[in-house]
PDB file of N, CA and C in Angstrom:
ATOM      1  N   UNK A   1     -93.481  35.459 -42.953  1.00  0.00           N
ATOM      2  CA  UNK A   1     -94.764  35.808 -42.381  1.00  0.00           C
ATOM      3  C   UNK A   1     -95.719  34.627 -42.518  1.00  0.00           C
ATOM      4  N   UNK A   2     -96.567  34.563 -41.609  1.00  0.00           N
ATOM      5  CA  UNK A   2     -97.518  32.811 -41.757  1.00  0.00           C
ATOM      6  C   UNK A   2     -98.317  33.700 -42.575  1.00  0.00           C
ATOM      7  N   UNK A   3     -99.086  32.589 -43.021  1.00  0.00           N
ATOM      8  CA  UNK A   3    -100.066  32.909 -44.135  1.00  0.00           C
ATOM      9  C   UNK A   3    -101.185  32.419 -43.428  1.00  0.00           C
ATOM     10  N   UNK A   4    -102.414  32.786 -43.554  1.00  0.00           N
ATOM     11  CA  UNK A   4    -103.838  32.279 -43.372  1.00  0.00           C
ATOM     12  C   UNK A   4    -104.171  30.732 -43.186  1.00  0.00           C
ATOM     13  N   UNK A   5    -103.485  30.081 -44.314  1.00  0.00           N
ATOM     14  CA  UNK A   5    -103.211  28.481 -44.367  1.00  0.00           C
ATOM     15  C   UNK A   5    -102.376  28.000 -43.418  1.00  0.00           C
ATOM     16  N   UNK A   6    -101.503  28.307 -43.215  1.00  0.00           N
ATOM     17  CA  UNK A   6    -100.462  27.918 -42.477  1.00  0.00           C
ATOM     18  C   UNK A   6    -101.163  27.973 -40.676  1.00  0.00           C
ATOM     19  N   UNK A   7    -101.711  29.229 -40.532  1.00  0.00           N
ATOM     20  CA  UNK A   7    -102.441  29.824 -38.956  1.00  0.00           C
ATOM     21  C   UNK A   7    -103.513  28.385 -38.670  1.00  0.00           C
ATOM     22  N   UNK A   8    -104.596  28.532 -39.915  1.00  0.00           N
ATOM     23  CA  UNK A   8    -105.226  27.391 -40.343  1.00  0.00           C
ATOM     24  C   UNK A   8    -104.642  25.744 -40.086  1.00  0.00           C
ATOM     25  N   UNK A   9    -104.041  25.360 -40.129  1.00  0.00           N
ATOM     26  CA  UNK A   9    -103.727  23.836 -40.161  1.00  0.00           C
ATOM     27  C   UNK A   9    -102.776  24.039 -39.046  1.00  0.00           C
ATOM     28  N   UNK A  10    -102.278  24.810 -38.539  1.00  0.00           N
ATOM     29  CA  UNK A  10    -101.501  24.576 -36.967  1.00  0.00           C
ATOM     30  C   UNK A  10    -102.945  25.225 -35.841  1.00  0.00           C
ATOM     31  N   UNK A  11    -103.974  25.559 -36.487  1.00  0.00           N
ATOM     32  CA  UNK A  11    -105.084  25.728 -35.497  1.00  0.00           C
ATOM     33  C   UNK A  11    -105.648  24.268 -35.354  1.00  0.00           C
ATOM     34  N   UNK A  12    -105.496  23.101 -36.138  1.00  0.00           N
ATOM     35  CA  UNK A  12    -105.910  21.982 -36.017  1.00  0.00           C
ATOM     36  C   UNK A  12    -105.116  21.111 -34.892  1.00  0.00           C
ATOM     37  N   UNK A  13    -103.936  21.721 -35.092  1.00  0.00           N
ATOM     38  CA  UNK A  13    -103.066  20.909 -34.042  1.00  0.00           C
ATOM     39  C   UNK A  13    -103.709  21.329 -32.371  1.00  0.00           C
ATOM     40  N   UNK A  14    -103.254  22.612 -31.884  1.00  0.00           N
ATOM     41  CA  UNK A  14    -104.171  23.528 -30.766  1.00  0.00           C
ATOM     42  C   UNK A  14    -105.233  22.423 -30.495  1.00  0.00           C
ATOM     43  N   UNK A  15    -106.175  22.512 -31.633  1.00  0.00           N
ATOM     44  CA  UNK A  15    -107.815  21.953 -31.024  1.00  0.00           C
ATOM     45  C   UNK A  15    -107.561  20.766 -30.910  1.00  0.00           C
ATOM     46  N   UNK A  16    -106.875  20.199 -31.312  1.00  0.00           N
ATOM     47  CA  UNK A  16    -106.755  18.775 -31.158  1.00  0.00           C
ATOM     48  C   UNK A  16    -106.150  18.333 -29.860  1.00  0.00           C
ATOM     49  N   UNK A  17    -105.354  19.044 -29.798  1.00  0.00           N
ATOM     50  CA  UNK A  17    -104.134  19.289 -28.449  1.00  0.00           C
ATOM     51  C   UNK A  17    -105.150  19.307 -27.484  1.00  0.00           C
ATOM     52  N   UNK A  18    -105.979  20.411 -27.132  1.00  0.00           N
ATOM     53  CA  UNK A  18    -107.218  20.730 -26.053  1.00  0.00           C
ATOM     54  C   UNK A  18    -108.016  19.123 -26.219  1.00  0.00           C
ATOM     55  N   UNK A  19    -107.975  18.625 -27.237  1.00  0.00           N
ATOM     56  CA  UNK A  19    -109.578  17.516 -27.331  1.00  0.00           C
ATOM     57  C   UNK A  19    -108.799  16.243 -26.243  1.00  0.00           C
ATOM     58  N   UNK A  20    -107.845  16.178 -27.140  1.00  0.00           N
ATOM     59  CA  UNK A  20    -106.466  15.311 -26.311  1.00  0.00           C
ATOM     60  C   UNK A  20    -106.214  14.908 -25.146  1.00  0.00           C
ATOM     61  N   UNK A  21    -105.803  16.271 -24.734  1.00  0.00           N
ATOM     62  CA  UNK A  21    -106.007  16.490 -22.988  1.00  0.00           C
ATOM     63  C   UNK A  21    -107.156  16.038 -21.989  1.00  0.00           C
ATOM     64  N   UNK A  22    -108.432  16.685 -22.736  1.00  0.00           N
ATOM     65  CA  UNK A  22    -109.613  16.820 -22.243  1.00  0.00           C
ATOM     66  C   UNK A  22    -109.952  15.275 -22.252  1.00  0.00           C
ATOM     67  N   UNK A  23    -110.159  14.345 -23.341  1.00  0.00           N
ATOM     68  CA  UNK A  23    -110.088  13.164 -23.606  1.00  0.00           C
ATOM     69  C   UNK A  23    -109.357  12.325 -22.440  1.00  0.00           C
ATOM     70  N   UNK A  24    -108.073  12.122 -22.674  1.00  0.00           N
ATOM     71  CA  UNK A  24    -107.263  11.648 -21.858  1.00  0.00           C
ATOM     72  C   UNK A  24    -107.706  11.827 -20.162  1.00  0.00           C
ATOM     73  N   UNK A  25    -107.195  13.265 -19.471  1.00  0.00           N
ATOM     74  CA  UNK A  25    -107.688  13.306 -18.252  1.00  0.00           C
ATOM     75  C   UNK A  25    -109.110  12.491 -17.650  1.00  0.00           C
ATOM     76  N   UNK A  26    -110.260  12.612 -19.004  1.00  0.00           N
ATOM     77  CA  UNK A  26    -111.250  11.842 -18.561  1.00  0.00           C
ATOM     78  C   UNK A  26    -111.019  10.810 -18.031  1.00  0.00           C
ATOM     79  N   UNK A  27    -110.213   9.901 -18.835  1.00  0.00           N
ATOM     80  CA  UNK A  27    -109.450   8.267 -19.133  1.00  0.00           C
ATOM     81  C   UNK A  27    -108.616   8.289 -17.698  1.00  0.00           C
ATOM     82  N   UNK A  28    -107.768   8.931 -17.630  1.00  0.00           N
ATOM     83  CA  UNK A  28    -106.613   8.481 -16.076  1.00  0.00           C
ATOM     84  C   UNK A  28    -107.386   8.701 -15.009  1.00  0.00           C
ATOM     85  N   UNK A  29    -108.415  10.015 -14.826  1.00  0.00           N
ATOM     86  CA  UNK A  29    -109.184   9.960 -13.661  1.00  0.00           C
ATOM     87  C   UNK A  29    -110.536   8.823 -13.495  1.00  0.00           C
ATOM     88  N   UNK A  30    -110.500   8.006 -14.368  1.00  0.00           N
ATOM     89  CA  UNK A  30    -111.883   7.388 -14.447  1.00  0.00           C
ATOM     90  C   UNK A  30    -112.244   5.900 -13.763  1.00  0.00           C
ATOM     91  N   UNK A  31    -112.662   6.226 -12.630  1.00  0.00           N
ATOM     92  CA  UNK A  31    -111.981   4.862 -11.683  1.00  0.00           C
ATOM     93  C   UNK A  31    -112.775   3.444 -12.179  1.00  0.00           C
ATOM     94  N   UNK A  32    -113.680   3.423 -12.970  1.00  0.00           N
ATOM     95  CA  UNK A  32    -114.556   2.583 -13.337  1.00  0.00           C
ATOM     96  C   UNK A  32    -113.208   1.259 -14.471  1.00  0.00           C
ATOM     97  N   UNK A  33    -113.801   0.613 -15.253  1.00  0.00           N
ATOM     98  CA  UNK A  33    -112.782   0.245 -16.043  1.00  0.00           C
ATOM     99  C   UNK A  33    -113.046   0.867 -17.212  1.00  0.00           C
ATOM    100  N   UNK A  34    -112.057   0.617 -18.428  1.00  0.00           N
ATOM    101  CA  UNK A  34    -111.068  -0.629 -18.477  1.00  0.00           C
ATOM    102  C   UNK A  34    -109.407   0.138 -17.074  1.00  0.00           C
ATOM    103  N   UNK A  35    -108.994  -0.617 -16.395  1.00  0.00           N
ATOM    104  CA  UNK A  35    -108.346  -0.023 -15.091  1.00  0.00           C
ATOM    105  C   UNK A  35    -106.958  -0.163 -16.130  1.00  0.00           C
ATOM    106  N   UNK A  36    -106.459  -0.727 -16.842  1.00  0.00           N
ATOM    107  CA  UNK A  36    -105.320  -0.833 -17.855  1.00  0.00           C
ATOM    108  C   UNK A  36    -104.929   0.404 -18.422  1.00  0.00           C
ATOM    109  N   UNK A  37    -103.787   1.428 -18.406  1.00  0.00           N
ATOM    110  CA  UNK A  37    -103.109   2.280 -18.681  1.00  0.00           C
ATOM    111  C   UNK A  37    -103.259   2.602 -20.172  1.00  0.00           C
ATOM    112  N   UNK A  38    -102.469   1.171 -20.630  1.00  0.00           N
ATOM    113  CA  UNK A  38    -102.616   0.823 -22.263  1.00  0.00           C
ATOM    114  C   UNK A  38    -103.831   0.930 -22.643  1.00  0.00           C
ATOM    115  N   UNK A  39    -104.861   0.348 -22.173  1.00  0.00           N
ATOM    116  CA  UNK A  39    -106.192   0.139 -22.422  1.00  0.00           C
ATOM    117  C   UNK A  39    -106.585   1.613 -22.916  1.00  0.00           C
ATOM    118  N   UNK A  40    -106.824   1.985 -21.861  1.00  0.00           N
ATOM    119  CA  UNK A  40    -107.441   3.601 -21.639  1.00  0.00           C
ATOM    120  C   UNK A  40    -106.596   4.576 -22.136  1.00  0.00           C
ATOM    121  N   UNK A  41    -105.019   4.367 -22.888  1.00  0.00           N
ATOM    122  CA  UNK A  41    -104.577   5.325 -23.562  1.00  0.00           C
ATOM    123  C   UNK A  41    -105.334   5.315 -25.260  1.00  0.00           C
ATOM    124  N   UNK A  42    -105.414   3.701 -25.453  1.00  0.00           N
ATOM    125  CA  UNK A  42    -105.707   3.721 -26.744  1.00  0.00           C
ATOM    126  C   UNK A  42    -107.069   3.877 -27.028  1.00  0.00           C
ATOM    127  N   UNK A  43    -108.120   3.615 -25.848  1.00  0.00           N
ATOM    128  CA  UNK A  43    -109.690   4.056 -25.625  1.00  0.00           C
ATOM    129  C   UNK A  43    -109.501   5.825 -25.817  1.00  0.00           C
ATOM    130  N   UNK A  44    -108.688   6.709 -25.527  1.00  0.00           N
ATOM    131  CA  UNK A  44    -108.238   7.869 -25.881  1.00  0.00           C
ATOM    132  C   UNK A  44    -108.253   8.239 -27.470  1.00  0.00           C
ATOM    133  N   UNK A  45    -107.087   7.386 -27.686  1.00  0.00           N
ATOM    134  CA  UNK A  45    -106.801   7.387 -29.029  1.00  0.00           C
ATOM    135  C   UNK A  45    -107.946   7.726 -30.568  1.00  0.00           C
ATOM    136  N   UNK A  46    -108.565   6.235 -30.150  1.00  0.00           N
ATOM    137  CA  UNK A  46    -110.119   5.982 -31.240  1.00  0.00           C
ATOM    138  C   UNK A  46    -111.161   7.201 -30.757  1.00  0.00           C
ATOM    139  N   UNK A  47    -110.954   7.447 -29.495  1.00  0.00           N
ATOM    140  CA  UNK A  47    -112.067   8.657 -29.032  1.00  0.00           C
ATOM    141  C   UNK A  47    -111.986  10.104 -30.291  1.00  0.00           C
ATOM    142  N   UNK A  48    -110.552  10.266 -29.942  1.00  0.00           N
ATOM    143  CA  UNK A  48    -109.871  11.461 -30.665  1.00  0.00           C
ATOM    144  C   UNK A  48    -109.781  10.875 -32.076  1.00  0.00           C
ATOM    145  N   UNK A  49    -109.470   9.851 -32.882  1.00  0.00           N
ATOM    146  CA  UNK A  49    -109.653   9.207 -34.385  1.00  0.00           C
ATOM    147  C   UNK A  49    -110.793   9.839 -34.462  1.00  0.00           C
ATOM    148  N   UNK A  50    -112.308   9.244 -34.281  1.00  0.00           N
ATOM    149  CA  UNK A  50    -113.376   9.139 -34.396  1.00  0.00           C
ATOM    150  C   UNK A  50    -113.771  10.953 -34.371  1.00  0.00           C
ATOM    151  N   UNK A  51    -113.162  11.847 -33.507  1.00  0.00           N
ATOM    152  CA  UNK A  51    -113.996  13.032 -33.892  1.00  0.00           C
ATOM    153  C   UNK A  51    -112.839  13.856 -34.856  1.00  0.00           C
ATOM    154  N   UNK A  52    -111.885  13.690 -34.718  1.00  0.00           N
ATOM    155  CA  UNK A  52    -111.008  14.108 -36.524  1.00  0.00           C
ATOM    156  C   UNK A  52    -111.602  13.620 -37.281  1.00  0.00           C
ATOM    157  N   UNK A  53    -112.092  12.655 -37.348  1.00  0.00           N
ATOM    158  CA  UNK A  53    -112.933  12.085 -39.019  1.00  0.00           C
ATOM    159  C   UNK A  53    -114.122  12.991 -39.092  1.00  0.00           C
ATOM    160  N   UNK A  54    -114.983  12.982 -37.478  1.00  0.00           N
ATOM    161  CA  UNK A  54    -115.925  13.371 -37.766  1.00  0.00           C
ATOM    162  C   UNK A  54    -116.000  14.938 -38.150  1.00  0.00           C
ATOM    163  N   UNK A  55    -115.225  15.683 -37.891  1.00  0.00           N
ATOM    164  CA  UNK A  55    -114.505  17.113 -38.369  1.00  0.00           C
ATOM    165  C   UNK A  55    -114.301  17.154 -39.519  1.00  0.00           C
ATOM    166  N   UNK A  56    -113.811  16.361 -40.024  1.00  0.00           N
ATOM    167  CA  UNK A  56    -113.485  16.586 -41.622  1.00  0.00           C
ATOM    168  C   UNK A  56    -114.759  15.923 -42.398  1.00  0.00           C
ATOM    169  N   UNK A  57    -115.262  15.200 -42.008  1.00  0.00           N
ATOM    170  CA  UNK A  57    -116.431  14.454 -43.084  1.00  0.00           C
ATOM    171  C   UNK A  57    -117.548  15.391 -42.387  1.00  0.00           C
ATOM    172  N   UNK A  58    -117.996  16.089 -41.651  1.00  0.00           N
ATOM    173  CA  UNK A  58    -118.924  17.165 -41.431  1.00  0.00           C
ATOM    174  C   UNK A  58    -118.891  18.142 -42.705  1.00  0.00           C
ATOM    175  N   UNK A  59    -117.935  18.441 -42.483  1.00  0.00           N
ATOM    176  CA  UNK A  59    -117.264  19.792 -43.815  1.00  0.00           C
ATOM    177  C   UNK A  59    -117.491  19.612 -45.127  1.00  0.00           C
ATOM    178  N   UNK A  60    -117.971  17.700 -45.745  1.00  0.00           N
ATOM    179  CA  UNK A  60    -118.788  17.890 -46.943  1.00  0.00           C
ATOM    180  C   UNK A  60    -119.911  18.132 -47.107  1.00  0.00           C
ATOM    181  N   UNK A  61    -120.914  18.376 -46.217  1.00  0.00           N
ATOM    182  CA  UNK A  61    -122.097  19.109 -45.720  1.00  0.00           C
ATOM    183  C   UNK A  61    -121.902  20.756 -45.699  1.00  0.00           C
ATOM    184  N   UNK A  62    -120.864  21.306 -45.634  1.00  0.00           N
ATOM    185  CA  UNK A  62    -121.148  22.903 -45.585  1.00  0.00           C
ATOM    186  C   UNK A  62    -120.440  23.718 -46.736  1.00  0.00           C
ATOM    187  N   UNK A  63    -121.272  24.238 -47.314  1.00  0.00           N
ATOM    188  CA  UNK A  63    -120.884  24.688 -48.405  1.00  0.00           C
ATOM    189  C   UNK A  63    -119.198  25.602 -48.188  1.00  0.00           C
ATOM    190  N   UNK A  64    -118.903  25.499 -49.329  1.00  0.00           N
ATOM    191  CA  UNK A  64    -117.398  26.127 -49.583  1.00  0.00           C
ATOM    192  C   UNK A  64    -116.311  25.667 -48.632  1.00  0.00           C
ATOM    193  N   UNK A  65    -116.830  24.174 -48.134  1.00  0.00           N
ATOM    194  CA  UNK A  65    -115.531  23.389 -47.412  1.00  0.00           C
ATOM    195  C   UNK A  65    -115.415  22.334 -47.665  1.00  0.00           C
ATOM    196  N   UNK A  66    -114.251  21.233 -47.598  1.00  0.00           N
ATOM    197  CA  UNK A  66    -114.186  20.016 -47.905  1.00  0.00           C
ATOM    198  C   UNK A  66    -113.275  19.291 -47.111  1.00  0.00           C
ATOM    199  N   UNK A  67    -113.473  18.064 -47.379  1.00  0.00           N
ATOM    200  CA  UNK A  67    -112.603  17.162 -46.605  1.00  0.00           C
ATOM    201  C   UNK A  67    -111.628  17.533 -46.846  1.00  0.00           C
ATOM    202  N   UNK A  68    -109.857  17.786 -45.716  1.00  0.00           N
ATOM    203  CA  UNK A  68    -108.773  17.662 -46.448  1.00  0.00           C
ATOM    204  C   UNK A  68    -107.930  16.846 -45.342  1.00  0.00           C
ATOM    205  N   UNK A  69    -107.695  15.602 -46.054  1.00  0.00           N
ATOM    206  CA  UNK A  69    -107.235  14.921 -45.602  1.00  0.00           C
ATOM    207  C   UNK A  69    -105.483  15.373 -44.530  1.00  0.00           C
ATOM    208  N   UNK A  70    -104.853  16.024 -45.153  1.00  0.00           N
ATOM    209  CA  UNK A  70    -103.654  16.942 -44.569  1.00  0.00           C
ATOM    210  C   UNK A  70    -104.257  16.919 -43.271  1.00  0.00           C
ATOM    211  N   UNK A  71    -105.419  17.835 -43.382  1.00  0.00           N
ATOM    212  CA  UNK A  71    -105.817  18.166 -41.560  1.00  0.00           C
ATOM    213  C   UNK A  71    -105.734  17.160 -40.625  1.00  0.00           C
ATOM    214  N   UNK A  72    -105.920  16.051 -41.008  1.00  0.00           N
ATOM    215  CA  UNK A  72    -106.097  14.321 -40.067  1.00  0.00           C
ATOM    216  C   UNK A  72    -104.447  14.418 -39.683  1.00  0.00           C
ATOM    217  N   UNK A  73    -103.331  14.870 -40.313  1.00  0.00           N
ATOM    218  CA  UNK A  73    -102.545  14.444 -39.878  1.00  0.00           C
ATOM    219  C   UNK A  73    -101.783  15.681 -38.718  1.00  0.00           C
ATOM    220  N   UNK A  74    -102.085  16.841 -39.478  1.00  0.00           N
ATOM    221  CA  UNK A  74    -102.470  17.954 -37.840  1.00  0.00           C
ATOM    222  C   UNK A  74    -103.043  18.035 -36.579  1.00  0.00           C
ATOM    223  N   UNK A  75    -103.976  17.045 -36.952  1.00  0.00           N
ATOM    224  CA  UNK A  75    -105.033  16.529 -35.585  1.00  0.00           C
ATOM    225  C   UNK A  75    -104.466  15.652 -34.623  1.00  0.00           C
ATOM    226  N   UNK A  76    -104.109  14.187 -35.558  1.00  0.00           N
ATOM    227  CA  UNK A  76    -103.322  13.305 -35.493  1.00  0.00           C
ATOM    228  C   UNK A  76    -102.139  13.650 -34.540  1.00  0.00           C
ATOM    229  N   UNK A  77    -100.910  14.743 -34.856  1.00  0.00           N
ATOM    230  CA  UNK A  77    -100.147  15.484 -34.139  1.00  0.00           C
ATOM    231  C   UNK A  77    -100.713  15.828 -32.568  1.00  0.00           C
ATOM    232  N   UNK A  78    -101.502  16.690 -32.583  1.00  0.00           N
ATOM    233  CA  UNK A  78    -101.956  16.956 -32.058  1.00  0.00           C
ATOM    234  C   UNK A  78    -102.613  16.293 -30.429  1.00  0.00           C
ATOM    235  N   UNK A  79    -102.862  15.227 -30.807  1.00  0.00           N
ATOM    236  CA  UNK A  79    -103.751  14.748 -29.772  1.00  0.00           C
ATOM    237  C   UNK A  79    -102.870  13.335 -29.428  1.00  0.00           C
ATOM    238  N   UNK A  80    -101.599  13.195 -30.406  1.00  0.00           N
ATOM    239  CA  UNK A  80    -101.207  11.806 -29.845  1.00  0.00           C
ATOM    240  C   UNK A  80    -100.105  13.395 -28.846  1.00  0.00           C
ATOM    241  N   UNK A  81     -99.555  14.174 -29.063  1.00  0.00           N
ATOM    242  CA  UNK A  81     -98.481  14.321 -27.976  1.00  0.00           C
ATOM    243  C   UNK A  81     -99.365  14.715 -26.691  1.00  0.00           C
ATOM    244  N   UNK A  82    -101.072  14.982 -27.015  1.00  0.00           N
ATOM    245  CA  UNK A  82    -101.632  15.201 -25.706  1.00  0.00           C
ATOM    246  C   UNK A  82    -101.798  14.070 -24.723  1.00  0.00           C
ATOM    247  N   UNK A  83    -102.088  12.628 -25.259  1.00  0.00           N
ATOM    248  CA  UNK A  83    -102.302  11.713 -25.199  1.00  0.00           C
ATOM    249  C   UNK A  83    -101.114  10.986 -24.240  1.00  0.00           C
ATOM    250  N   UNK A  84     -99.986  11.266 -25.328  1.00  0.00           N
ATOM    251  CA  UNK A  84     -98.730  10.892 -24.499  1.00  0.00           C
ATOM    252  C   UNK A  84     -98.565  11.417 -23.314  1.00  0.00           C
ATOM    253  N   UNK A  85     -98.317  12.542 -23.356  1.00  0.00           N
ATOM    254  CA  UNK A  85     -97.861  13.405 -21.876  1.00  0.00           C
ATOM    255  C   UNK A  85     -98.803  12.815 -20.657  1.00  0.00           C
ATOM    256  N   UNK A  86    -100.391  12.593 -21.402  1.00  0.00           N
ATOM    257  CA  UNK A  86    -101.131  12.769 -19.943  1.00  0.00           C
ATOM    258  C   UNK A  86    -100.975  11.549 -19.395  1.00  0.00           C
ATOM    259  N   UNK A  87    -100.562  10.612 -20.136  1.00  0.00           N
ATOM    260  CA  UNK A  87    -100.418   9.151 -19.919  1.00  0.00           C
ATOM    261  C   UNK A  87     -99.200   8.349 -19.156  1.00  0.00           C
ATOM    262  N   UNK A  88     -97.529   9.682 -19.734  1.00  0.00           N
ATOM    263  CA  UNK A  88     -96.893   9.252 -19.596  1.00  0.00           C
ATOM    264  C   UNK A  88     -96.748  10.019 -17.961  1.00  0.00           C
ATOM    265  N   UNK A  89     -97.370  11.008 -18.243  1.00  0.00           N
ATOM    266  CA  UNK A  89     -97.424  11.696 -15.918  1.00  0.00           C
ATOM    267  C   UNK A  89     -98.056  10.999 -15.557  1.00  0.00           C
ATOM    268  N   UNK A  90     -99.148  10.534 -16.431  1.00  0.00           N
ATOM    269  CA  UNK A  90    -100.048   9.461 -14.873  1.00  0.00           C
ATOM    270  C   UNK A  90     -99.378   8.465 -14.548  1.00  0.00           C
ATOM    271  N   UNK A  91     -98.387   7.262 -14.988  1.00  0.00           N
ATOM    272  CA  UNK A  91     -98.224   6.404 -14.734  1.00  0.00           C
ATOM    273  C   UNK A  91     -96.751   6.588 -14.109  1.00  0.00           C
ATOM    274  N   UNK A  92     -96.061   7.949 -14.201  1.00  0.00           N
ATOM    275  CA  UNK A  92     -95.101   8.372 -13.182  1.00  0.00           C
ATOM    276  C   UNK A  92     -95.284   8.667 -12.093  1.00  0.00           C
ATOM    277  N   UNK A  93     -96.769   9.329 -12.103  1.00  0.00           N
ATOM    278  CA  UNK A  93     -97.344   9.648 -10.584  1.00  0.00           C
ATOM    279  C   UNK A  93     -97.562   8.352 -10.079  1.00  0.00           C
ATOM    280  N   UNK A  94     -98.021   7.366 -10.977  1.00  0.00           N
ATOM    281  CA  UNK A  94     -98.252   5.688 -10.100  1.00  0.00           C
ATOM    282  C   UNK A  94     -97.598   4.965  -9.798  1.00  0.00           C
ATOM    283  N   UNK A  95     -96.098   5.326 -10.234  1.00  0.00           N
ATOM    284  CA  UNK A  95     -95.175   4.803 -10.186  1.00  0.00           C
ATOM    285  C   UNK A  95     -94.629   5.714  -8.774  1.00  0.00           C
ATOM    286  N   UNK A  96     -94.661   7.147  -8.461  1.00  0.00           N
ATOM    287  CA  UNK A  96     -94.298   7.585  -7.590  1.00  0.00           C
ATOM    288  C   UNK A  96     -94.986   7.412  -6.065  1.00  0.00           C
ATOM    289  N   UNK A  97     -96.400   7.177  -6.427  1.00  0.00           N
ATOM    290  CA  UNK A  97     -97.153   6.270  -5.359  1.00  0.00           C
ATOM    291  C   UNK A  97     -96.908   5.447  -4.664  1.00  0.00           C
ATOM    292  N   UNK A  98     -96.435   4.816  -5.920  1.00  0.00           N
ATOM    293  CA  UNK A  98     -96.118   2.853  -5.039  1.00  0.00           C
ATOM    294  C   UNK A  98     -95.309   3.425  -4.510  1.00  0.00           C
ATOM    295  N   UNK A  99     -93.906   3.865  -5.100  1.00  0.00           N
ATOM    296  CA  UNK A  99     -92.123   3.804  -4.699  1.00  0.00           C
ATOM    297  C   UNK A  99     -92.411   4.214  -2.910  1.00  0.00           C
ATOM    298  N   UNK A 100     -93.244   5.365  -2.542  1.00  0.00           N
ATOM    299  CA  UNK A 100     -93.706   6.267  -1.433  1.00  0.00           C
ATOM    300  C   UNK A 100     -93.976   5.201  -0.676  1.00  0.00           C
ATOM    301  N   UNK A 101     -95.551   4.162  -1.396  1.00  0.00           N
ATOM    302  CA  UNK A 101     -96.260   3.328  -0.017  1.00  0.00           C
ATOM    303  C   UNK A 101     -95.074   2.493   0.198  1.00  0.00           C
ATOM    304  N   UNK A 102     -94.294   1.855  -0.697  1.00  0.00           N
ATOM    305  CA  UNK A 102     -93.091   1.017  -0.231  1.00  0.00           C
ATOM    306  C   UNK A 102     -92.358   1.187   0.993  1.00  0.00           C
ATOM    307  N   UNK A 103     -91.705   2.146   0.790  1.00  0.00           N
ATOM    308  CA  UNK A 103     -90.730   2.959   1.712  1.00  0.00           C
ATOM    309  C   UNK A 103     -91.278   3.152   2.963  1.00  0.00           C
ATOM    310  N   UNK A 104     -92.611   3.593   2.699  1.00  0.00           N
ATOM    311  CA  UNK A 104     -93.588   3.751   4.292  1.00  0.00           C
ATOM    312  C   UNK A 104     -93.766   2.620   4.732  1.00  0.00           C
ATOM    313  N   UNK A 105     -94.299   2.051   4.252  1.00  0.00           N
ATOM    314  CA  UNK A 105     -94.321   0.278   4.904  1.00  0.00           C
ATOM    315  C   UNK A 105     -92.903  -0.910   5.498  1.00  0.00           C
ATOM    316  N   UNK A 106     -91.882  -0.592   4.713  1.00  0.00           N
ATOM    317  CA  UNK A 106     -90.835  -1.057   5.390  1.00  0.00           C
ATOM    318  C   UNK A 106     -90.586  -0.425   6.941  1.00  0.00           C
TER     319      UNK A 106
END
């Protein structure tokens, strides 16, 4: 049976998963720069670093919670397989683009 803790620290993964996504999609749809794949996966990355920290270092501000470091690596989980996926379809879809204009143009 899960326990409370257990529901708890795979709810970090979930939110992270959603931040991930949400993050990312910003990044592949964003026609402005940095226009680099790599660029804008790892502009993802520090986006999603930066509010896991800020999640856990909030929590020494509210009483009866604390930093726990464990959670960074639930988050961590979390937002790199969101990260991946959205990164690794966009650049299949760009890859399926070109292969298309190719073929049309010959």
């Amino acid at each position: 049976m899960l326990s409370y803790a257990s529901v708890r620290i795979w709810a970090h993964t979930v939110e992270f998963l959603a931040l991930g996504i949400s993050v990312s999609l910003a990044l592949v749809f964003w026609w402005g720069r940095p226009r680099g794949l790599l660029l804008r996966a790892s502009l993802a990355f520090l986006i999603c670093v930066f509010a896991s920290l800020f999640d856990q270092t909030h929590k020494l501000f509210v009483p009866g919670r604390e930093f726990d470091a464990g959670d960074l690596l639930f988050d961590l989980l979390g937002y790199s397989i969101a990260i991946g996926l959205s990164f690794i379809v966009s650049r299949s879809l760009d890859l399926i683009r070109t292969k298309s204009r190719l073929s049309h143009s010959v």
